[in-house]
PDB file of N, CA and C in Angstrom:
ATOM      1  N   UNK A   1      34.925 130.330-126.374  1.00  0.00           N
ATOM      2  CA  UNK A   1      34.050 129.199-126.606  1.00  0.00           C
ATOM      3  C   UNK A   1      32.598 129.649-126.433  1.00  0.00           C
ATOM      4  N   UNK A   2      31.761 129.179-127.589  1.00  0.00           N
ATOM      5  CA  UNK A   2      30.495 129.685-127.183  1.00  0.00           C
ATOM      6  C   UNK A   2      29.384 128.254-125.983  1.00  0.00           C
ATOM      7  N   UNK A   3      28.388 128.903-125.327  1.00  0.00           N
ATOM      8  CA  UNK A   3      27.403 127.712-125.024  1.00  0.00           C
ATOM      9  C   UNK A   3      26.152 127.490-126.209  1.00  0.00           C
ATOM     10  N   UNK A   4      26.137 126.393-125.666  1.00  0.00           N
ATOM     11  CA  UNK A   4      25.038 125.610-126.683  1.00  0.00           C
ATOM     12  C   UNK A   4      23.655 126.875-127.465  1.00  0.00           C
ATOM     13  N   UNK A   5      23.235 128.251-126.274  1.00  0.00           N
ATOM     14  CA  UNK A   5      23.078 128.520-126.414  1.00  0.00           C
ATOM     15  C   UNK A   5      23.000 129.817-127.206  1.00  0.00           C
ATOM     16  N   UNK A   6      24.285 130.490-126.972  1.00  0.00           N
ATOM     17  CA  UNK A   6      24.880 131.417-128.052  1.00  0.00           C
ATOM     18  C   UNK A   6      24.913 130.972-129.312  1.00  0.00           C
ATOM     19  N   UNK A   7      25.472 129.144-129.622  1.00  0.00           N
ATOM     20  CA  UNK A   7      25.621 128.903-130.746  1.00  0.00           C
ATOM     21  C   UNK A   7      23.977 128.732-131.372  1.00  0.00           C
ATOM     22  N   UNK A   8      22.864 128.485-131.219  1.00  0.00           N
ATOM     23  CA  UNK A   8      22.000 128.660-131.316  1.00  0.00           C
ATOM     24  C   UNK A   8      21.157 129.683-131.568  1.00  0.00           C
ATOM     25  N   UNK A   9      21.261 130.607-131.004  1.00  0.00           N
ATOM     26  CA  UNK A   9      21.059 132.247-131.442  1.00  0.00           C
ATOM     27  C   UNK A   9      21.806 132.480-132.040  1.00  0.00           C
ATOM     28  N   UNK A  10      23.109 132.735-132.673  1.00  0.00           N
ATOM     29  CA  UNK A  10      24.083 132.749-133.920  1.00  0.00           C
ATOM     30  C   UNK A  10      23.311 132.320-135.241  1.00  0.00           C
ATOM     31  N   UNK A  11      22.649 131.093-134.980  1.00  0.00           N
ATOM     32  CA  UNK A  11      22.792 130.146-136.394  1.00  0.00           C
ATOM     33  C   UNK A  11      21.276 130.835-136.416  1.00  0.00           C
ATOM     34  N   UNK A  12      20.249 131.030-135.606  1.00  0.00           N
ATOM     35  CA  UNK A  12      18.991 131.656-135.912  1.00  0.00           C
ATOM     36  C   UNK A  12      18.970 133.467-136.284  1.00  0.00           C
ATOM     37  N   UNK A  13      20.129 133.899-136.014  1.00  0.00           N
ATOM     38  CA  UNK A  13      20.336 135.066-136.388  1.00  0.00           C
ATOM     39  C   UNK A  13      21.006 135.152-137.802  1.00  0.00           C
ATOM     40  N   UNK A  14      21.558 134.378-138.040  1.00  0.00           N
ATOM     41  CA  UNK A  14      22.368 133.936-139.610  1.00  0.00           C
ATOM     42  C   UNK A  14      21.443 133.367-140.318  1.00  0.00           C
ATOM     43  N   UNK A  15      20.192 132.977-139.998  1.00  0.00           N
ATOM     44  CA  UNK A  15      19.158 132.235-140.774  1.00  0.00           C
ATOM     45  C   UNK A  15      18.412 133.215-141.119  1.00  0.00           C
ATOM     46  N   UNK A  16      18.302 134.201-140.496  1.00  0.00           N
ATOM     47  CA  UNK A  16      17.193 135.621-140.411  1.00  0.00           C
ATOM     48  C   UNK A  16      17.784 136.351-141.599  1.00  0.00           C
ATOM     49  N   UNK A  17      19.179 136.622-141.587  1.00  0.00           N
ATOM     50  CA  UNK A  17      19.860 137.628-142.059  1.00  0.00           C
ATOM     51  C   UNK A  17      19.719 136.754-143.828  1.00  0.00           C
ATOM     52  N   UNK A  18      19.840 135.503-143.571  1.00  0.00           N
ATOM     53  CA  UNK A  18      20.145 134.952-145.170  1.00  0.00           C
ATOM     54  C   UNK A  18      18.785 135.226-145.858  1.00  0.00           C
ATOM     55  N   UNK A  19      17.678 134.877-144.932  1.00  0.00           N
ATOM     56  CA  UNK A  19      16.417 135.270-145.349  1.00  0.00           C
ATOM     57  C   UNK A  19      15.709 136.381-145.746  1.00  0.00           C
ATOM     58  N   UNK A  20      16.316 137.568-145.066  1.00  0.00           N
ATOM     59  CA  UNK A  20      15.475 138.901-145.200  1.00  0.00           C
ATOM     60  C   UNK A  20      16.225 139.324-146.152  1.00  0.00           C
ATOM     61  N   UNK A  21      17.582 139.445-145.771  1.00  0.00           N
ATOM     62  CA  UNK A  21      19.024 140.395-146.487  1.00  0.00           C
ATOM     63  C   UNK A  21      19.561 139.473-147.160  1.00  0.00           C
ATOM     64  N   UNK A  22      19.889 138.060-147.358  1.00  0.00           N
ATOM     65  CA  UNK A  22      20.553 138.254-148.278  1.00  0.00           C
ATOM     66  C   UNK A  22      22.143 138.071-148.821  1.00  0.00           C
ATOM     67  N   UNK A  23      22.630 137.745-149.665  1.00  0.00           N
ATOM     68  CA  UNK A  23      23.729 137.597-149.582  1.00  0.00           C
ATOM     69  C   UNK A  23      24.172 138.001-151.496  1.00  0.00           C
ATOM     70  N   UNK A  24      25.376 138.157-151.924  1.00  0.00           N
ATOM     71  CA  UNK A  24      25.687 138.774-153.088  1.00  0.00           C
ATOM     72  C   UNK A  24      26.660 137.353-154.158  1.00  0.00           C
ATOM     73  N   UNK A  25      25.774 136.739-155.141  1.00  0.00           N
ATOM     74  CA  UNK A  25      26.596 136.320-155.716  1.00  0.00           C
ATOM     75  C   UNK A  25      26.504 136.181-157.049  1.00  0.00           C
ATOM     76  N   UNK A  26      27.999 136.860-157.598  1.00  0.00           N
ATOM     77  CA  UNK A  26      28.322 137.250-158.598  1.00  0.00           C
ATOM     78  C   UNK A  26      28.799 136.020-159.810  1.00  0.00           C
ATOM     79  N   UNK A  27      28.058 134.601-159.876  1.00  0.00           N
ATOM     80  CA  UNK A  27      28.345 133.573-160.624  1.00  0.00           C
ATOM     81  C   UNK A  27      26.735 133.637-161.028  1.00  0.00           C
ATOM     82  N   UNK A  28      26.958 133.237-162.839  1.00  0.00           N
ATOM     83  CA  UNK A  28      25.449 133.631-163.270  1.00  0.00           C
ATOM     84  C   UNK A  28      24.702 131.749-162.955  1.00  0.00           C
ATOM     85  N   UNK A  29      26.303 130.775-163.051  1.00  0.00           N
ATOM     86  CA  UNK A  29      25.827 129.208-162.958  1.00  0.00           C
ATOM     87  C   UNK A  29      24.800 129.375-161.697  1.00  0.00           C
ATOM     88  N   UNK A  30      25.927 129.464-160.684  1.00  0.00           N
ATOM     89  CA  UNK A  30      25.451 129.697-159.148  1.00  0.00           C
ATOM     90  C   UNK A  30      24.438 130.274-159.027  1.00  0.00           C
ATOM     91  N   UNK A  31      23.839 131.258-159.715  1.00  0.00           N
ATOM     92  CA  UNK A  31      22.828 132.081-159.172  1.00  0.00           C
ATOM     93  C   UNK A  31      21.445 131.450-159.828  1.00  0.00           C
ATOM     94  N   UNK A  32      22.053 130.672-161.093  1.00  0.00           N
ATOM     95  CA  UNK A  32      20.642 130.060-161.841  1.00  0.00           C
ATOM     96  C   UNK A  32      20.545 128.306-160.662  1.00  0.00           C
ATOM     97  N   UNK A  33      21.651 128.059-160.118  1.00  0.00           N
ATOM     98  CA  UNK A  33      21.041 126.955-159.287  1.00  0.00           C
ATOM     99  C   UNK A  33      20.426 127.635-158.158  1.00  0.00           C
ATOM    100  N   UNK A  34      20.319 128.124-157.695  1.00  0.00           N
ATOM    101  CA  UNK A  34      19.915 129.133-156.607  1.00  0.00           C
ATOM    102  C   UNK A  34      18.386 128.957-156.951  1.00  0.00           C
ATOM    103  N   UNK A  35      18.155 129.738-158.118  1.00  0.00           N
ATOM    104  CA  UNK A  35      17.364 129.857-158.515  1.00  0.00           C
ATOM    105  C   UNK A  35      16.327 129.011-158.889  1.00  0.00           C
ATOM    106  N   UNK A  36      16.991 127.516-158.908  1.00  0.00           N
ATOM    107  CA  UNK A  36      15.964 126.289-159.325  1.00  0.00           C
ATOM    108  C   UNK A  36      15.732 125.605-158.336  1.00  0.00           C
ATOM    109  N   UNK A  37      16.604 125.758-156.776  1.00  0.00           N
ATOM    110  CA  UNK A  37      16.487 125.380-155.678  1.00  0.00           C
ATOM    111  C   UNK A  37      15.399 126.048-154.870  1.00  0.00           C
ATOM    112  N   UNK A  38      14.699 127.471-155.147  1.00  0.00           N
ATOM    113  CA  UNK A  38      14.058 127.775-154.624  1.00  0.00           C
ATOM    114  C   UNK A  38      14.258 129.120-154.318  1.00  0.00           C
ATOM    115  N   UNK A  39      15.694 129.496-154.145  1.00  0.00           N
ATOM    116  CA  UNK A  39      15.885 131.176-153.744  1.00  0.00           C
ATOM    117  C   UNK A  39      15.275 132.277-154.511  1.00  0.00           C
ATOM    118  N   UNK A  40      15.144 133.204-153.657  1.00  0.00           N
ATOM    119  CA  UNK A  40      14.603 134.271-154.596  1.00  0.00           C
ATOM    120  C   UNK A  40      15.868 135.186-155.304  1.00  0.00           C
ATOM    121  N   UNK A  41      15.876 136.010-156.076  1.00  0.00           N
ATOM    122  CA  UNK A  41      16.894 136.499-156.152  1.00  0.00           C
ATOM    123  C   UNK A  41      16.586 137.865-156.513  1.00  0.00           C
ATOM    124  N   UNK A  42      17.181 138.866-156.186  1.00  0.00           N
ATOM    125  CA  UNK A  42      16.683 140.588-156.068  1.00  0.00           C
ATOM    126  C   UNK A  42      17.716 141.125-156.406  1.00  0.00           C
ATOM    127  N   UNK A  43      17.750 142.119-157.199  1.00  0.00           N
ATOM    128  CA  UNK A  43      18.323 142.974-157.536  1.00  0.00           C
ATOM    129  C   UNK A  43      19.692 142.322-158.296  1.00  0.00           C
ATOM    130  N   UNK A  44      19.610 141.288-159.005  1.00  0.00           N
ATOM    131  CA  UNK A  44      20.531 141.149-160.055  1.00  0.00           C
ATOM    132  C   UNK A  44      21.124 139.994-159.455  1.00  0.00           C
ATOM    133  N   UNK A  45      21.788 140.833-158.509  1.00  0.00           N
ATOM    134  CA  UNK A  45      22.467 139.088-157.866  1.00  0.00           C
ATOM    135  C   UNK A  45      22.878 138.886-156.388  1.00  0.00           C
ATOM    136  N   UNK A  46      21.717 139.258-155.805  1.00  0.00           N
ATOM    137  CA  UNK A  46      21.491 139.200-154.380  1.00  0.00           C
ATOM    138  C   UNK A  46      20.552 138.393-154.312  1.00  0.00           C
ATOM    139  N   UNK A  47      20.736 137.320-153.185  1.00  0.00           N
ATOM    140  CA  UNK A  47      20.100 136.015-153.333  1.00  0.00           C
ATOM    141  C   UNK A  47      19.267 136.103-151.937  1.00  0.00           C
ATOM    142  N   UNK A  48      18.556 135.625-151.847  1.00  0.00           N
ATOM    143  CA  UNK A  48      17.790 135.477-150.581  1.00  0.00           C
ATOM    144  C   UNK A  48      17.465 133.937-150.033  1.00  0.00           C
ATOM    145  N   UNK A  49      17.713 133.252-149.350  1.00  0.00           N
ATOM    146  CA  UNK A  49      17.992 132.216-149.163  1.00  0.00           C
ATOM    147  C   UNK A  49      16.716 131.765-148.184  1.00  0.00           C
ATOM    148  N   UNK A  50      15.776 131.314-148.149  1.00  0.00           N
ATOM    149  CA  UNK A  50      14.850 130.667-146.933  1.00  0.00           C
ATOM    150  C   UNK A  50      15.464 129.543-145.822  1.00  0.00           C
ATOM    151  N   UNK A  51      15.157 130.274-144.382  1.00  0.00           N
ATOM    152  CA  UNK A  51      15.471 129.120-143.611  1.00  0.00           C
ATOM    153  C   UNK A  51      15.690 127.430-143.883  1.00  0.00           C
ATOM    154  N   UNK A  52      14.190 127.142-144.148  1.00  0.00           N
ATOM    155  CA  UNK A  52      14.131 125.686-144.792  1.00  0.00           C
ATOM    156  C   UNK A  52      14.773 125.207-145.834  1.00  0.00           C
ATOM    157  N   UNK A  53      15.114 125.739-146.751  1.00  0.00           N
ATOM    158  CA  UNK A  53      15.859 125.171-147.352  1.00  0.00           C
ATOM    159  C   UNK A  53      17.720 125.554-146.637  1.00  0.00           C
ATOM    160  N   UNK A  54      18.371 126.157-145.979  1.00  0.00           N
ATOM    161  CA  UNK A  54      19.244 125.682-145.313  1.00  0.00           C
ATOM    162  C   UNK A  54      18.886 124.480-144.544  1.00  0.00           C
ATOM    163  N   UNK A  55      18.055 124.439-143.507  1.00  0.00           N
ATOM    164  CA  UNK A  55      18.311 123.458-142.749  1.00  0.00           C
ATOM    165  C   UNK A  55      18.293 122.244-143.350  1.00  0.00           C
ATOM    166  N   UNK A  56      17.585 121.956-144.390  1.00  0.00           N
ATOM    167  CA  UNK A  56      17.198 120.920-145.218  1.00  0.00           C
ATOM    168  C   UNK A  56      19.100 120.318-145.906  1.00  0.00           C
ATOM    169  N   UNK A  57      19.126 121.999-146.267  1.00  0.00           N
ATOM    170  CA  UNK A  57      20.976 121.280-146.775  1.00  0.00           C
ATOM    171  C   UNK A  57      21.842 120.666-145.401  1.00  0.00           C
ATOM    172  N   UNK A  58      21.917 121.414-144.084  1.00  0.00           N
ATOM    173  CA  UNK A  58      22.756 120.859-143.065  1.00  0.00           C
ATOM    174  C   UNK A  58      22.168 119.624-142.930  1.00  0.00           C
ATOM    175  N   UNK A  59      20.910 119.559-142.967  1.00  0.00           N
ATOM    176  CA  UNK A  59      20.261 117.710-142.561  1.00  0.00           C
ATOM    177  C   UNK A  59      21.278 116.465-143.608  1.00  0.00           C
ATOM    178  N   UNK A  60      21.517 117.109-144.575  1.00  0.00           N
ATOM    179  CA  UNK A  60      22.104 116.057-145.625  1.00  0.00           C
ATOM    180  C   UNK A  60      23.286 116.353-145.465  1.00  0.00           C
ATOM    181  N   UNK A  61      24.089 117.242-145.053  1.00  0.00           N
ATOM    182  CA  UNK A  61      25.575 117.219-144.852  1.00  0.00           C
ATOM    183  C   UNK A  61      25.905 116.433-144.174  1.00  0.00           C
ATOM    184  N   UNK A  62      27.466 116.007-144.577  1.00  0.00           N
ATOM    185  CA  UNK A  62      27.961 114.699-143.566  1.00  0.00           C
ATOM    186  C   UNK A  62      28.369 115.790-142.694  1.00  0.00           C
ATOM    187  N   UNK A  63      28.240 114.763-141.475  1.00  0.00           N
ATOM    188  CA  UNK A  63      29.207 116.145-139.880  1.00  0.00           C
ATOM    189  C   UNK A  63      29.990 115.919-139.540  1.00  0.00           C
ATOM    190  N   UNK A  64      31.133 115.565-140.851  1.00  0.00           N
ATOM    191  CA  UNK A  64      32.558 115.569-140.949  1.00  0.00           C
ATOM    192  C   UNK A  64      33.059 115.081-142.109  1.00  0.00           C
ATOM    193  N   UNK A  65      34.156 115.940-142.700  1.00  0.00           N
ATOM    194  CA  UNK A  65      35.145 116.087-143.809  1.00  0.00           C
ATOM    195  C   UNK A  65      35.976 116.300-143.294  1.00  0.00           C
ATOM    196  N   UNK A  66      36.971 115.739-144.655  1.00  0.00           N
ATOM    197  CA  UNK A  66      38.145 115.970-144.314  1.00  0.00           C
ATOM    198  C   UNK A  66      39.320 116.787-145.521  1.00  0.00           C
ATOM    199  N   UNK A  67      40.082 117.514-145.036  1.00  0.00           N
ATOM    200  CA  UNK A  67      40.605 118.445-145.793  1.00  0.00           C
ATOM    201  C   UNK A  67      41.740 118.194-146.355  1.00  0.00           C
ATOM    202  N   UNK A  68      42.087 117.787-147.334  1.00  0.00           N
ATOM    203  CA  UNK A  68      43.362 117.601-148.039  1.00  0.00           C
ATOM    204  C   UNK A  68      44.837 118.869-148.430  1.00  0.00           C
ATOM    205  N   UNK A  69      45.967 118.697-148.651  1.00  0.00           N
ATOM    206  CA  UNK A  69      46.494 119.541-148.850  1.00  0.00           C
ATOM    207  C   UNK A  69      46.621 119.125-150.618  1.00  0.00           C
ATOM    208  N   UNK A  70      47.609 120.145-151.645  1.00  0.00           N
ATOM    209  CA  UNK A  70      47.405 120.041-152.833  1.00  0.00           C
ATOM    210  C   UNK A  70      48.140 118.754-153.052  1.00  0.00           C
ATOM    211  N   UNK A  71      48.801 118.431-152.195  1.00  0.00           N
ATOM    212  CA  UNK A  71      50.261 116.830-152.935  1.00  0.00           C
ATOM    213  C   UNK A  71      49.056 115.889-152.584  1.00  0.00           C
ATOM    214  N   UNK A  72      47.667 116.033-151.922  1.00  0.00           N
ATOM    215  CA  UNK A  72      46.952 114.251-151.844  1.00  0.00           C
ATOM    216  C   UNK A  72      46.966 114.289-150.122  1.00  0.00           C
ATOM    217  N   UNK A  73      48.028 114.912-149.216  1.00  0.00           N
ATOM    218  CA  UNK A  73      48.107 114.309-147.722  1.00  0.00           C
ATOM    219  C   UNK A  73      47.124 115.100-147.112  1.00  0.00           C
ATOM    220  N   UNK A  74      46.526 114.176-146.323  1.00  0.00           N
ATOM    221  CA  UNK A  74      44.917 114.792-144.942  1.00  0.00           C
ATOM    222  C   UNK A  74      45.846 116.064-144.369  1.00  0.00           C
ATOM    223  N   UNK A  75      45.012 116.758-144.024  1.00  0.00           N
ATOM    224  CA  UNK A  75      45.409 118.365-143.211  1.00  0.00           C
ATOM    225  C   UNK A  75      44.391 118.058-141.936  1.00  0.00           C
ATOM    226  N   UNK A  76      43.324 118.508-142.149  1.00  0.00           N
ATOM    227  CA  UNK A  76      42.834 118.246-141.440  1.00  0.00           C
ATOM    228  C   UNK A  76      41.139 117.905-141.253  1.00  0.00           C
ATOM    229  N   UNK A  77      40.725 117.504-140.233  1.00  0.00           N
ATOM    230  CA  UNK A  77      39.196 117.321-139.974  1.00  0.00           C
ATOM    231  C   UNK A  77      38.527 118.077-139.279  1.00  0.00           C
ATOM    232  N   UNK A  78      37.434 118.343-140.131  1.00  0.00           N
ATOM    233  CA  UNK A  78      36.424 119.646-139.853  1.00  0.00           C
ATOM    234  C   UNK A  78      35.026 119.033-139.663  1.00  0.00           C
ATOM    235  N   UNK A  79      34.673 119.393-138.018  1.00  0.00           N
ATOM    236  CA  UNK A  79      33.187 118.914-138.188  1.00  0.00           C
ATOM    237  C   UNK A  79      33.650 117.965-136.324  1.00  0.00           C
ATOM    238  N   UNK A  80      32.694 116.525-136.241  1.00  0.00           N
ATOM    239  CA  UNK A  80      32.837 116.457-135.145  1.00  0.00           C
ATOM    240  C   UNK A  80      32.143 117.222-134.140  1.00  0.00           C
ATOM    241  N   UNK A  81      32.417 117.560-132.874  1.00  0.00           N
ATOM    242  CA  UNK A  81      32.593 118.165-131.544  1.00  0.00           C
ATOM    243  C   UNK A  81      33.224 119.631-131.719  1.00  0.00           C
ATOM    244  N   UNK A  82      34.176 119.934-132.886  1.00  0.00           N
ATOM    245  CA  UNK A  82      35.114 120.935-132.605  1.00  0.00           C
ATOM    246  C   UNK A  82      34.351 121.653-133.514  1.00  0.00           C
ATOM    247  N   UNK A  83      34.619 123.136-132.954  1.00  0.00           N
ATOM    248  CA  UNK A  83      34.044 124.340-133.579  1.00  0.00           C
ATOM    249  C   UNK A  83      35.056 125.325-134.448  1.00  0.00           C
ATOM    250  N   UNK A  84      34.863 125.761-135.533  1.00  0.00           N
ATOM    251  CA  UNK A  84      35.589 126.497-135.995  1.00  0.00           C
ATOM    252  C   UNK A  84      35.627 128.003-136.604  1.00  0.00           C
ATOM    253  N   UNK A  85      36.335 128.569-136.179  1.00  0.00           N
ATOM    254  CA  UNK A  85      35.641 130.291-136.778  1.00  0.00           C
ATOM    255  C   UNK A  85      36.830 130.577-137.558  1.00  0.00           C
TER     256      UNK A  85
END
C-alpha cells in the first residue's frame, strides 16, 4: 500500500516522464488528436504530453466506472478509495 505521499511523488514523477520523454503511439487517428489537443509530437510517433493538459483530463474524469464483462454483467468498480496496479 502506498501513503498519500508516495502516491503523490509517483503521479509527479509520471507527469515529468510524460512531459520530457514521452510515450510511443503507433495510431496515425490517435496521434492527429494528440496533436489538436496540444501535444507535441517528435520523432514520428512519440508524443509528449504536458502536465496541464493531464491534469485538466483527470479534473473531468468521473472517479468511478464501472467495468462490464462481454455477456452485459458488472465485473467490477474501478476508482473510489481503492487503488489499483
Amino acid at each position: 500500500m502506498f501513503t498519500e505521499d508516495e502516491l503523490e511523488h509517483l503521479h509527479r514523477a509520471t507527469l515529468d516522464y510524460l512531459d520530457q520523454v514521452g510515450v510511443v503511439i503507433d495510431d496515425g487517428e490517435v496521434l492527429d488528436e494528440l496533436r489538436k489537443a496540444g501535444c507535441e509530437v517528435v520523432e514520428t510517433s512519440r508524443v509528449q504530453i504536458a502536465s496541464g493538459l493531464i491534469e485538466s483530463a483527470l479534473e473531468r474524469a468521473p472517479g468511478q466506472i464501472r467495468l462490464f464483462t462481454r455477456t452485459g454483467e458488472p465485473a467490477v468498480d474501478l476508482g473510489g478509495s481503492v487503488t489499483f496496479l
